[in-house]
C-alpha atoms as a PDB file:
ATOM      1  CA  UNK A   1      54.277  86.175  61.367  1.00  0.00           C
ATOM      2  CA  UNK A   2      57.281  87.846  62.412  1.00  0.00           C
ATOM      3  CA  UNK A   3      60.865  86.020  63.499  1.00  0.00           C
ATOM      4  CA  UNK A   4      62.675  87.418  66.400  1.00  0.00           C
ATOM      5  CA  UNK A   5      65.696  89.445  65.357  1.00  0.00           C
ATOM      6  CA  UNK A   6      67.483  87.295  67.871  1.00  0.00           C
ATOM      7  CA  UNK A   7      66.513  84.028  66.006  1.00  0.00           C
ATOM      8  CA  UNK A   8      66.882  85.360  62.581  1.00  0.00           C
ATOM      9  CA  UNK A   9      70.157  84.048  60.735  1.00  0.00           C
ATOM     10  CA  UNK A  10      71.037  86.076  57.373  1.00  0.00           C
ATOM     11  CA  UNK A  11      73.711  84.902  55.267  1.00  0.00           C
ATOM     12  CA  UNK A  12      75.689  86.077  51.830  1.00  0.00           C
ATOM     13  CA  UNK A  13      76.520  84.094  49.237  1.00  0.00           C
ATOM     14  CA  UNK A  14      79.429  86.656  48.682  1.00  0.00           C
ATOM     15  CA  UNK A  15      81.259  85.734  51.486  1.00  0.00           C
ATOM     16  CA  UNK A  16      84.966  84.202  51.145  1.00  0.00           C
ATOM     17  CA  UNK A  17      86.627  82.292  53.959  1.00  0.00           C
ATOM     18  CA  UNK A  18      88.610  85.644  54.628  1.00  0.00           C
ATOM     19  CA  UNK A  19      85.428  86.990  55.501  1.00  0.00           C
ATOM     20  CA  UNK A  20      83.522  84.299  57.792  1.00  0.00           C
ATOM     21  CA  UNK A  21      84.490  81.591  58.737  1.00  0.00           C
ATOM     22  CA  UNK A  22      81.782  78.729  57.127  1.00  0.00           C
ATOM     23  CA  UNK A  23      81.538  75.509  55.982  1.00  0.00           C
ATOM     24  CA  UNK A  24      81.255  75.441  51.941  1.00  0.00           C
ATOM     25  CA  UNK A  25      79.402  72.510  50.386  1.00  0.00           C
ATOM     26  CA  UNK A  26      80.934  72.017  47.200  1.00  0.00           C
ATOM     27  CA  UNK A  27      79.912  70.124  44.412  1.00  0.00           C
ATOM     28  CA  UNK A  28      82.592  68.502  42.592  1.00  0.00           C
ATOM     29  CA  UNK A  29      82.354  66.436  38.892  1.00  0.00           C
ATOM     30  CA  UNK A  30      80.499  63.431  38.705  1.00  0.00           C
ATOM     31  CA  UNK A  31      82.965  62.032  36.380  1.00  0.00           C
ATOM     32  CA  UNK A  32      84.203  64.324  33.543  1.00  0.00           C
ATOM     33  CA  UNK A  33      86.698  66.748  35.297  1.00  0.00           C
ATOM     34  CA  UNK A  34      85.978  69.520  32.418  1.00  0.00           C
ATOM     35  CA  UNK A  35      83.138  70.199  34.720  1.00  0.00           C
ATOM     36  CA  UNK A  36      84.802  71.939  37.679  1.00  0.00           C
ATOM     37  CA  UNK A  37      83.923  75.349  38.114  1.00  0.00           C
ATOM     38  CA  UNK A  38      86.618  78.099  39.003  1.00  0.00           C
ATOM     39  CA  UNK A  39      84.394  78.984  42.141  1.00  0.00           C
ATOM     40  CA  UNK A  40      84.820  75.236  43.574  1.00  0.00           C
ATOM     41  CA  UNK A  41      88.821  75.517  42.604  1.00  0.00           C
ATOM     42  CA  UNK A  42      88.645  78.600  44.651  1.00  0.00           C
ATOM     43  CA  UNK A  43      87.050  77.876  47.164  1.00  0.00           C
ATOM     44  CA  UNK A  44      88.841  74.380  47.424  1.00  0.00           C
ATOM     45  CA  UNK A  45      92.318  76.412  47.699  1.00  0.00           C
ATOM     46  CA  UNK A  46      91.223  79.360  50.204  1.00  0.00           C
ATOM     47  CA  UNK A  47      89.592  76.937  52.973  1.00  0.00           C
ATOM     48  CA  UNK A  48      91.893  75.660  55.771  1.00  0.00           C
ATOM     49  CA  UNK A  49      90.625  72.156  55.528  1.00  0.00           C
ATOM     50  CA  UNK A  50      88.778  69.654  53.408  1.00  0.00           C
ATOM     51  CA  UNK A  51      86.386  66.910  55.174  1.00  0.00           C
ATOM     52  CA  UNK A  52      86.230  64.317  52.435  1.00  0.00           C
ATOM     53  CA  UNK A  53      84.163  61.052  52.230  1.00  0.00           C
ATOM     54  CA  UNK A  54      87.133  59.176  50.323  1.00  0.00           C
ATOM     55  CA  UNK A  55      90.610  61.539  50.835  1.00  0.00           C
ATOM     56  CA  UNK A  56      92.113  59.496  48.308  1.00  0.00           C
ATOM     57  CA  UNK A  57      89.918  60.295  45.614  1.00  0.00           C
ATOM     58  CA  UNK A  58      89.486  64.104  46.612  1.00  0.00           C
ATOM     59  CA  UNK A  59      93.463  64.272  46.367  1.00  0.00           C
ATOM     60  CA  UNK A  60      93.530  62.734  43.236  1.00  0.00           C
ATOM     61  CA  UNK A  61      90.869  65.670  42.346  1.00  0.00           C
ATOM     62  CA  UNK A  62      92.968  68.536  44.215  1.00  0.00           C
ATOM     63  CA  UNK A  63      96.336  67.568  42.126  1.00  0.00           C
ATOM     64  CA  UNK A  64      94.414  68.049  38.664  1.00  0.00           C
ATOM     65  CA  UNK A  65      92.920  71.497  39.953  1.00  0.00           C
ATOM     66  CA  UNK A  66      96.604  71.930  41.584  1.00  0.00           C
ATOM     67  CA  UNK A  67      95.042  72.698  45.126  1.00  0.00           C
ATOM     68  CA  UNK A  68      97.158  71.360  48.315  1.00  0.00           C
ATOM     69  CA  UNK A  69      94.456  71.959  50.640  1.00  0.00           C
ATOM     70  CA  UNK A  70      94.565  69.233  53.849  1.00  0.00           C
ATOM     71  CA  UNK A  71      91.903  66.850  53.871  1.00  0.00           C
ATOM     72  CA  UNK A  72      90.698  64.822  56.180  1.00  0.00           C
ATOM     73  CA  UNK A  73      88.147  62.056  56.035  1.00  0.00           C
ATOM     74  CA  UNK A  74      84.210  62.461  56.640  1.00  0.00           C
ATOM     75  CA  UNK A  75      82.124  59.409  55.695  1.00  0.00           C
ATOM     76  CA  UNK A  76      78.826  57.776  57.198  1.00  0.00           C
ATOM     77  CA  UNK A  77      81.137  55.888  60.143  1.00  0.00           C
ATOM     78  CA  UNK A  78      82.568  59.252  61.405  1.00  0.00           C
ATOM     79  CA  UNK A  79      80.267  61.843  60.711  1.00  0.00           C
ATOM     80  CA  UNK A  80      78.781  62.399  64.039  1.00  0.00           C
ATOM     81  CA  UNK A  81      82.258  61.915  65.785  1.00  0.00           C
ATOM     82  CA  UNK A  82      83.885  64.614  63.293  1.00  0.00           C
ATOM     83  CA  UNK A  83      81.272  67.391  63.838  1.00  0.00           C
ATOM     84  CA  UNK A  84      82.995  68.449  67.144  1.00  0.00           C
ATOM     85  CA  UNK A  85      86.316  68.608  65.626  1.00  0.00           C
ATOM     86  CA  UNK A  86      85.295  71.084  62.830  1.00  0.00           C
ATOM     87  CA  UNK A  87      82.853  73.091  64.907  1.00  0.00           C
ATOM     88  CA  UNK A  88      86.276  73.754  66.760  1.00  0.00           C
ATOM     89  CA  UNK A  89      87.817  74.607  63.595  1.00  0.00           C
ATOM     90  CA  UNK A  90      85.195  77.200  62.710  1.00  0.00           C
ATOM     91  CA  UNK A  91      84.604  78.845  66.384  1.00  0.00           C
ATOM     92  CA  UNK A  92      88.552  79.391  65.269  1.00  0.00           C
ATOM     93  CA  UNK A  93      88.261  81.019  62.428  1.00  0.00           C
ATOM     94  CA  UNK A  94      89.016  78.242  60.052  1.00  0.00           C
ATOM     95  CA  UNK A  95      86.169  77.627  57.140  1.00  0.00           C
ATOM     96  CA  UNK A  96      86.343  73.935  55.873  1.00  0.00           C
ATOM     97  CA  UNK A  97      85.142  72.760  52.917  1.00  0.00           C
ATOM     98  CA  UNK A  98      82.762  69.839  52.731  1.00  0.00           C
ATOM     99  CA  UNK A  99      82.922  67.099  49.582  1.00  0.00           C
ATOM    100  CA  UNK A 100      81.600  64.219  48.774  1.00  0.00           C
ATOM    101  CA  UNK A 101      83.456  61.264  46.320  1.00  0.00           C
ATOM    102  CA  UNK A 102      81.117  62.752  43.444  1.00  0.00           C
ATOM    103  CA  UNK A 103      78.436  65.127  42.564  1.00  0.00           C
ATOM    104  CA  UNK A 104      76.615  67.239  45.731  1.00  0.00           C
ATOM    105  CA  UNK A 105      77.222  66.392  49.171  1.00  0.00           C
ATOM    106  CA  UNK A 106      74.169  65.106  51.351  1.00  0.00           C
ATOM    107  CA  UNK A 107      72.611  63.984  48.162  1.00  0.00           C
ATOM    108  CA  UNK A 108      72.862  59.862  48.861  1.00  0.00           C
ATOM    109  CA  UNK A 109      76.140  60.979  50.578  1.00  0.00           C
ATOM    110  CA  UNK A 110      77.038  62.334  54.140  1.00  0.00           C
ATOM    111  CA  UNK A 111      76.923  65.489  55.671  1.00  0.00           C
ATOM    112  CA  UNK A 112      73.247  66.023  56.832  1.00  0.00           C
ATOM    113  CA  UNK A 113      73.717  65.799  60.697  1.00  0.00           C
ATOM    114  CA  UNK A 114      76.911  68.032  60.186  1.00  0.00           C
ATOM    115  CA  UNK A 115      74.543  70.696  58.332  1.00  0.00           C
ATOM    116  CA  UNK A 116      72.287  70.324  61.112  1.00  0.00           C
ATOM    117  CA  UNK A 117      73.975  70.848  63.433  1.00  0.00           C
ATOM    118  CA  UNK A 118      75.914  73.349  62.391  1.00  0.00           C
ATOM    119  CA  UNK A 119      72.736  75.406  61.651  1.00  0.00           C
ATOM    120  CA  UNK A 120      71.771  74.829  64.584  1.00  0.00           C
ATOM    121  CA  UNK A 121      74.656  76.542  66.520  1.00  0.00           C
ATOM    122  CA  UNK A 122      74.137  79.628  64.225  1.00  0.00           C
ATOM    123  CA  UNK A 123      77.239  79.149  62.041  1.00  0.00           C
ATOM    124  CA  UNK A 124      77.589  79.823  58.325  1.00  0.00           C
ATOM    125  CA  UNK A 125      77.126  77.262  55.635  1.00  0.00           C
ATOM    126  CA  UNK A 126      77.192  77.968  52.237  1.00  0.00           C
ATOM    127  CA  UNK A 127      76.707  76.347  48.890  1.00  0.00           C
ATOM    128  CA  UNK A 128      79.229  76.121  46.306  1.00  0.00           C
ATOM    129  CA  UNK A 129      76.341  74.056  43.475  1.00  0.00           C
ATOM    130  CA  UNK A 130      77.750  72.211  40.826  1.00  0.00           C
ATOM    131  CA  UNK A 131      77.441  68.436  39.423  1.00  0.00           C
ATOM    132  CA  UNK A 132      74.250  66.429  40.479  1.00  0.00           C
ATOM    133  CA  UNK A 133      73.527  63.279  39.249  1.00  0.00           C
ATOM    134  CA  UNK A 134      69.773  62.824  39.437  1.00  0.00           C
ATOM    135  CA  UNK A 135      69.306  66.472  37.909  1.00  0.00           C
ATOM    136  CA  UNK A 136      71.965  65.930  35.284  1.00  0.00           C
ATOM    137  CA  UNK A 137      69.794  62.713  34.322  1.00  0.00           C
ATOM    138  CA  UNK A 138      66.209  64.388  34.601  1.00  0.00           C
ATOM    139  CA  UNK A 139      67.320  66.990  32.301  1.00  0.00           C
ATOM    140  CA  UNK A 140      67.754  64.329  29.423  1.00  0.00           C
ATOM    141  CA  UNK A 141      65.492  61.982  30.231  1.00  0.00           C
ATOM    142  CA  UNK A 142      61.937  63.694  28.502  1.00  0.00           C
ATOM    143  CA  UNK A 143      60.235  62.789  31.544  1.00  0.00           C
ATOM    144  CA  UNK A 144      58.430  65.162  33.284  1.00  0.00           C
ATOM    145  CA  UNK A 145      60.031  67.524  35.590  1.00  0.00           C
ATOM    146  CA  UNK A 146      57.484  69.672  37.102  1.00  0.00           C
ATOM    147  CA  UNK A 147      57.431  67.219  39.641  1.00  0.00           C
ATOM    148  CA  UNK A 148      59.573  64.537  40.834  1.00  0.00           C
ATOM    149  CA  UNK A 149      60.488  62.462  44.058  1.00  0.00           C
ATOM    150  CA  UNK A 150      64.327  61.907  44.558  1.00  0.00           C
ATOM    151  CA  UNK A 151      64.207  58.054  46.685  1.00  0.00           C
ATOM    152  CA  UNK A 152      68.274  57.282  46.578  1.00  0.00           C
ATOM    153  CA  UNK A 153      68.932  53.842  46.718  1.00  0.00           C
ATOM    154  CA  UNK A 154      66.241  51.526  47.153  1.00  0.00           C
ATOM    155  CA  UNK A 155      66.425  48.578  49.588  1.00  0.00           C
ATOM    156  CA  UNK A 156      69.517  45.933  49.306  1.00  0.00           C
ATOM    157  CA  UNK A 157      66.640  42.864  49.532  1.00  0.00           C
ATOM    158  CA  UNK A 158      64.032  42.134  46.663  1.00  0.00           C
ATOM    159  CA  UNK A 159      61.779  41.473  49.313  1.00  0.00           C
ATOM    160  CA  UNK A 160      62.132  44.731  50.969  1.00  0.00           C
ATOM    161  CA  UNK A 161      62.064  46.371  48.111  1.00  0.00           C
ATOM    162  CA  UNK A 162      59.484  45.467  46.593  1.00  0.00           C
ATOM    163  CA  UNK A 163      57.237  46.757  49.958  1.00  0.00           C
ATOM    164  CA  UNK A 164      58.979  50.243  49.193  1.00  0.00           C
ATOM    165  CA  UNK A 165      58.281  50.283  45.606  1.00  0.00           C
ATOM    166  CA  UNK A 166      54.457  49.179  46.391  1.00  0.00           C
ATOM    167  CA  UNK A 167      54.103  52.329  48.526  1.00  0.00           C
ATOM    168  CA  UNK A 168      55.251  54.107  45.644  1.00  0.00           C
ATOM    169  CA  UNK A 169      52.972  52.835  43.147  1.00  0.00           C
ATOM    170  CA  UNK A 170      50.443  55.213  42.859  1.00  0.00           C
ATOM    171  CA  UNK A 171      53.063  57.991  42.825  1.00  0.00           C
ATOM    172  CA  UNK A 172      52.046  60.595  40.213  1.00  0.00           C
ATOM    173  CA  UNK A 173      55.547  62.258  40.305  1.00  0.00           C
ATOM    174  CA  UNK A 174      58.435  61.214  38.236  1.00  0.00           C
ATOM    175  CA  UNK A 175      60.162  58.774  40.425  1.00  0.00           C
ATOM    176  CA  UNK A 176      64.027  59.272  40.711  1.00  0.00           C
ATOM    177  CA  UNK A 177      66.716  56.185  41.757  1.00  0.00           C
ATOM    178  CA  UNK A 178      70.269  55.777  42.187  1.00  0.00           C
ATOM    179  CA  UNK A 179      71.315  52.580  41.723  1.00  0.00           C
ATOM    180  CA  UNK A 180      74.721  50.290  41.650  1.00  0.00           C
ATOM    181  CA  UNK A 181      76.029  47.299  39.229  1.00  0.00           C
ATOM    182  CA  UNK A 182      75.461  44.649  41.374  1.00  0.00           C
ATOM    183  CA  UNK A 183      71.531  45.259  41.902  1.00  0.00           C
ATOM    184  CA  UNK A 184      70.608  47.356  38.482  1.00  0.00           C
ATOM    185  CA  UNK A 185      69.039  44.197  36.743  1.00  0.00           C
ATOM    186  CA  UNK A 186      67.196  42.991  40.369  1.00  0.00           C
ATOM    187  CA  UNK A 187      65.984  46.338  40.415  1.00  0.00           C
ATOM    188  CA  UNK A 188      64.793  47.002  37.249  1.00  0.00           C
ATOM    189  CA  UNK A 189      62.743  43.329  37.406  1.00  0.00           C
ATOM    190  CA  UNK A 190      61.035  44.011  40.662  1.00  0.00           C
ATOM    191  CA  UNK A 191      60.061  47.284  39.370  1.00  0.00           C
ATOM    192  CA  UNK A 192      58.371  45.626  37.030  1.00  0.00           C
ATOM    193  CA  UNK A 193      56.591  43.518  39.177  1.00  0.00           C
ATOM    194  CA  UNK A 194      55.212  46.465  40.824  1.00  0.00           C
ATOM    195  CA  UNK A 195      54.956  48.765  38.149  1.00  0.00           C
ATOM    196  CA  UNK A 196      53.524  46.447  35.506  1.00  0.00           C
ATOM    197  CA  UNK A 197      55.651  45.697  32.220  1.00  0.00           C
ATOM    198  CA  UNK A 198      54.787  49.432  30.357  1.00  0.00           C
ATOM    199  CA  UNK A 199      55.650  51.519  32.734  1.00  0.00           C
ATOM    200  CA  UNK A 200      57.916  53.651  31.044  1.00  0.00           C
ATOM    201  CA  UNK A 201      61.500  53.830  32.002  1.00  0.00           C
ATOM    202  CA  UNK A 202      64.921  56.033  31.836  1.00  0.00           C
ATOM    203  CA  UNK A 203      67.965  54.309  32.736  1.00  0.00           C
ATOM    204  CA  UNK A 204      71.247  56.955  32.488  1.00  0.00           C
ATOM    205  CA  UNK A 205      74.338  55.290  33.026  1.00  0.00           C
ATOM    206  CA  UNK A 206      78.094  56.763  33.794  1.00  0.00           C
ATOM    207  CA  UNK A 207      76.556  60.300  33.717  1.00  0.00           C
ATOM    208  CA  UNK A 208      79.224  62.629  31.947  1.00  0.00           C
ATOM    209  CA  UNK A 209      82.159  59.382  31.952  1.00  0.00           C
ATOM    210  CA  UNK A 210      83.284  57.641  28.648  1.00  0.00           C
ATOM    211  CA  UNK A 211      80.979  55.276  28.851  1.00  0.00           C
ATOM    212  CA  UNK A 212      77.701  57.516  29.432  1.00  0.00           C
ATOM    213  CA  UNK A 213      74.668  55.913  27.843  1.00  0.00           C
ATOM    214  CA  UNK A 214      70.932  56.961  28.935  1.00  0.00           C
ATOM    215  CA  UNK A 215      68.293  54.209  27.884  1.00  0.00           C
ATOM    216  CA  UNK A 216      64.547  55.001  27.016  1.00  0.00           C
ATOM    217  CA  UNK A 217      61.618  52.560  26.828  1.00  0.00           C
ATOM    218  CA  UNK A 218      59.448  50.644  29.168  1.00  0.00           C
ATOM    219  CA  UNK A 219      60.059  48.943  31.668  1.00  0.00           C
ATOM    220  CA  UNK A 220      60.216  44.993  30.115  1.00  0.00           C
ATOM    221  CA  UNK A 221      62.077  46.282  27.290  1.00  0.00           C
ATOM    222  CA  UNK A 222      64.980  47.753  29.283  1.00  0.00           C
ATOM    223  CA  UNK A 223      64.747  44.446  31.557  1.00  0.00           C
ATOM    224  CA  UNK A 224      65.664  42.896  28.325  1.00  0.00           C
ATOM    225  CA  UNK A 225      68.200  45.242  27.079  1.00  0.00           C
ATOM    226  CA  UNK A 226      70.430  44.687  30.822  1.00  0.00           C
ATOM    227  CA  UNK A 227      70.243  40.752  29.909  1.00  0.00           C
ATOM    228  CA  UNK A 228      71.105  40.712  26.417  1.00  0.00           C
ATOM    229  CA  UNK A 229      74.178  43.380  27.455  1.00  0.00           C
ATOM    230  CA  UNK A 230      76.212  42.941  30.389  1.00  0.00           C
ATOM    231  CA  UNK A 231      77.763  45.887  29.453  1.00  0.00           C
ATOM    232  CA  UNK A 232      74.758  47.763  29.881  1.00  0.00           C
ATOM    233  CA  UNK A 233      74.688  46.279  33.430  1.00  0.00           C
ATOM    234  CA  UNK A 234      78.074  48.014  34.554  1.00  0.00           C
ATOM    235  CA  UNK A 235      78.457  51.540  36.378  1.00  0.00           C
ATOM    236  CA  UNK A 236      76.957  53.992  38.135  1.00  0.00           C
ATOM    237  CA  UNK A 237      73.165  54.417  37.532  1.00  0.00           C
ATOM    238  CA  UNK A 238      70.240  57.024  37.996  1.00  0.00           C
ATOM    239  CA  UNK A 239      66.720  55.199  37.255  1.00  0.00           C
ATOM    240  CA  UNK A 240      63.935  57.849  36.358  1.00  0.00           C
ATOM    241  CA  UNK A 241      60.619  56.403  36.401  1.00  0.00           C
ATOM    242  CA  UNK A 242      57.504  57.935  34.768  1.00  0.00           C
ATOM    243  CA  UNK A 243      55.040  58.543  37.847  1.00  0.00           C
ATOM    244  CA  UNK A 244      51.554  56.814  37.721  1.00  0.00           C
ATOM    245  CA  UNK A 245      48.733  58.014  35.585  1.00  0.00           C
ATOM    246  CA  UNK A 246      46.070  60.047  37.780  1.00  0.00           C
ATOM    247  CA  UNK A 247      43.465  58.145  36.168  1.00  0.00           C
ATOM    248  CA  UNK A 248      45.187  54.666  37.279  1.00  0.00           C
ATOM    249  CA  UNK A 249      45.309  56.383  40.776  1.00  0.00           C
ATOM    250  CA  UNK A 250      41.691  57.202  40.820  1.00  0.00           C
ATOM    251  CA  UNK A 251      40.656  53.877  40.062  1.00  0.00           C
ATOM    252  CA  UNK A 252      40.488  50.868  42.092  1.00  0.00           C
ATOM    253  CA  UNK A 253      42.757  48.016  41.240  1.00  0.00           C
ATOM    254  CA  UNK A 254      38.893  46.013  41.030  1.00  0.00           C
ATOM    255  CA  UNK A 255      37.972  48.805  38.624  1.00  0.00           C
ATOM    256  CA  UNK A 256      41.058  48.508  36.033  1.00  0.00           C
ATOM    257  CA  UNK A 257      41.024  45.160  36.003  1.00  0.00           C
ATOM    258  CA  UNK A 258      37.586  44.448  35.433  1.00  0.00           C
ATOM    259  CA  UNK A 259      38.056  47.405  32.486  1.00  0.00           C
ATOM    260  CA  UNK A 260      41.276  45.246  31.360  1.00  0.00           C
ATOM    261  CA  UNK A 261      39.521  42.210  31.008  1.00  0.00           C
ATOM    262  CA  UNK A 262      36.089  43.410  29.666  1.00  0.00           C
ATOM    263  CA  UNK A 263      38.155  45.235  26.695  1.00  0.00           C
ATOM    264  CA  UNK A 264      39.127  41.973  25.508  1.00  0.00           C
ATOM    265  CA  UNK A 265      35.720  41.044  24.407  1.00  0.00           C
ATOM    266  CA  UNK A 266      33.741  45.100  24.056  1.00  0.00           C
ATOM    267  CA  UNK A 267      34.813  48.126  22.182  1.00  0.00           C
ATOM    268  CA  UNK A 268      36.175  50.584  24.344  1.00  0.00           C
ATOM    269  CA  UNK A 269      33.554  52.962  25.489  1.00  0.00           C
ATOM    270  CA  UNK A 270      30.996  49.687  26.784  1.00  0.00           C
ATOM    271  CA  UNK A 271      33.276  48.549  28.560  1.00  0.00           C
ATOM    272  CA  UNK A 272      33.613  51.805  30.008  1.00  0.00           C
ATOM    273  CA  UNK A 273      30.220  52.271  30.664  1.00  0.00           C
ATOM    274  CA  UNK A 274      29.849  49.139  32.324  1.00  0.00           C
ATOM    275  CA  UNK A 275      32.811  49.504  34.540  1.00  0.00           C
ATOM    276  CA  UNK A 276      31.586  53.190  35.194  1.00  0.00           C
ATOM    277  CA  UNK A 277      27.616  51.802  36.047  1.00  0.00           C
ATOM    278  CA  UNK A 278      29.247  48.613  38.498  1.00  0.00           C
ATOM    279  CA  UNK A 279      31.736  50.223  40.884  1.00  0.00           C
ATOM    280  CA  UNK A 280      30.318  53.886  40.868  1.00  0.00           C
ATOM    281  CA  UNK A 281      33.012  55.982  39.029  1.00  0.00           C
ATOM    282  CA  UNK A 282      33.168  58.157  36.077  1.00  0.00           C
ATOM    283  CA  UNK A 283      32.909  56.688  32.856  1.00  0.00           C
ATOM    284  CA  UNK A 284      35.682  59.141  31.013  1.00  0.00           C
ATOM    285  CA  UNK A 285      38.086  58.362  33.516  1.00  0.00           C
ATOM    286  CA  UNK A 286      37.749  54.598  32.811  1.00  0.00           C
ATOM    287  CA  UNK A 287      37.649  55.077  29.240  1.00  0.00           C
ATOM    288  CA  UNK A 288      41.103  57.359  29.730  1.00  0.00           C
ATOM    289  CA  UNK A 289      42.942  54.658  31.141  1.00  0.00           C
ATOM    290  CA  UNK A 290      42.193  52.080  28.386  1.00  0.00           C
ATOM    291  CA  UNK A 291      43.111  54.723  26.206  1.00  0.00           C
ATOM    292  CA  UNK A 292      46.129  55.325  28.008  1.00  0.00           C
ATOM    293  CA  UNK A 293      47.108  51.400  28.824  1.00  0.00           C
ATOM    294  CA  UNK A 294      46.277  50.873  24.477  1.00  0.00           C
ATOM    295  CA  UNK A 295      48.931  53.816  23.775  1.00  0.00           C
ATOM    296  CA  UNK A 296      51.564  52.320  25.655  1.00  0.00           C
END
């Protein structure tokens, strides 16, 4: 189907603000400063203004990069009531840059109903990619890759979050988390709850910072590592989350633990069988998951 030359918006990555006026998202570091790119200084120094989610920290960023760009502030309280201002400031001529206090803006950070809308008016916004958390900790984390579901932070309550992790359960996906101090250890044990005690688990903490440490096991070990260590408890956190088996999703919770509890007592294959002839399902994907629950 063919799009209306009228509705059609084409865009170059090769502009500059000299060129178009546009709002740049730009990625800044996550924590080590080594990782700014000379295409974020740039771009930092050529806009006419900065809409930052903490000034203070972006001008703390500018001085080491020795840009003296004006900022002003854009956070989750003042998004919608800022979008006028720099639509104004581009239907002038004036490209801002967008930032957020770390990593990729929009990512767990504002500046989605500003792209929005400003897509929606027809005006220019363009990338400037750099410093992600969740991909920086995906790449290490020898889970797989080929697919995964990004969920930010998960509910503040136990309660509620243990409702959002049960929708996730049966998730086949690698399951992706940010996470703070204060709730890392709550977290971890109600994704255990959920999740069951072998689930394995990748918790990457301080991403690219002094103190960077990315921890590897299941999901009871790791519960035990964060109370045995406070310091492991302290930072900023991405929790990856190996997705469910598709032979766990395929079976009915009656049908794994009936298989569960008849391995106890029959070699592996009977109780497969048996599971297989009662509830109506495949014997090989039965036998799978004991396999799979015995190599854990």
């Amino acid at each position: 189907m063919s799009i209306p030359s009228d509705q059609l918006q084409i865009q170059s990555s090769q502009h500059t603000a000299a060129d178009i006026a546009s709002l740049y998202v730009v990625a800044t570091p996550i924590g080590n400063l080594e990782d700014t790119s000379d295409r974020m200084r740039h771009t930092l120094a050529s806009v006419s203004r900065i809409a930052a989610e903490d000034t203070r920290r972006t001008k703390q960023l500018l001085s080491h990069i020795g840009v003296n760009t004006p900022c002003f502030s854009l956070h989750e309280h003042n998004e919608r009531q800022k979008i006028d201002f720099i639509v104004q400031c581009l239907e002038r001529g004036e490209s801002v840059a967008l930032v957020s206090d770390a990593g990729t803006p929009l990512i767990s950070d504002p500046g989605y109903p500003l792209v929005n809308q400003l897509r929606e008016l027809g005006h220019s916004v363009i990338p400037i990619p750099g410093p992600c958390a969740l991909i920086a900790a995906l790449s290490v984390s020898g889970l797989p890759s080929d697919r995964f579901l990004f969920e930010g932070f998960l509910p503040s309550k136990s309660a509620a979050r243990i409702s959002y992790l049960q929708n996730l359960s049966k998730e086949t996906a690698t399951l992706i988390f940010y996470e703070s101090s204060h709730r890392i250890k709550a977290s971890i044990g109600d994704m255990m709850a959920v999740f069951g005690e072998n689930r394995r688990v990748v918790i990457a903490r301080e991403i690219t910072k002094t103190f960077e440490t990315v921890l590897n096991g299941n999901l009871s070990n790791l519960c035990e590592i964060l109370e045995q260590d406070p310091n492991q408890a302290k930072g900023e956190f991405v929790v990856l989350v190996k997705g469910a088996d598709k032979n766990v999703v395929e079976l009915s919770d009656e049908s794994r633990l009936l298989a569960l509890k008849l391995i106890e007592y029959l070699p592996g294959k009977q109780a497969a069988k048996i599971v297989a002839e009662l509830h109506g399902v495949k014997k090989n994907m039965v036998y799978q998951f004991l396999l799979d629950q015995n190599s854990e």
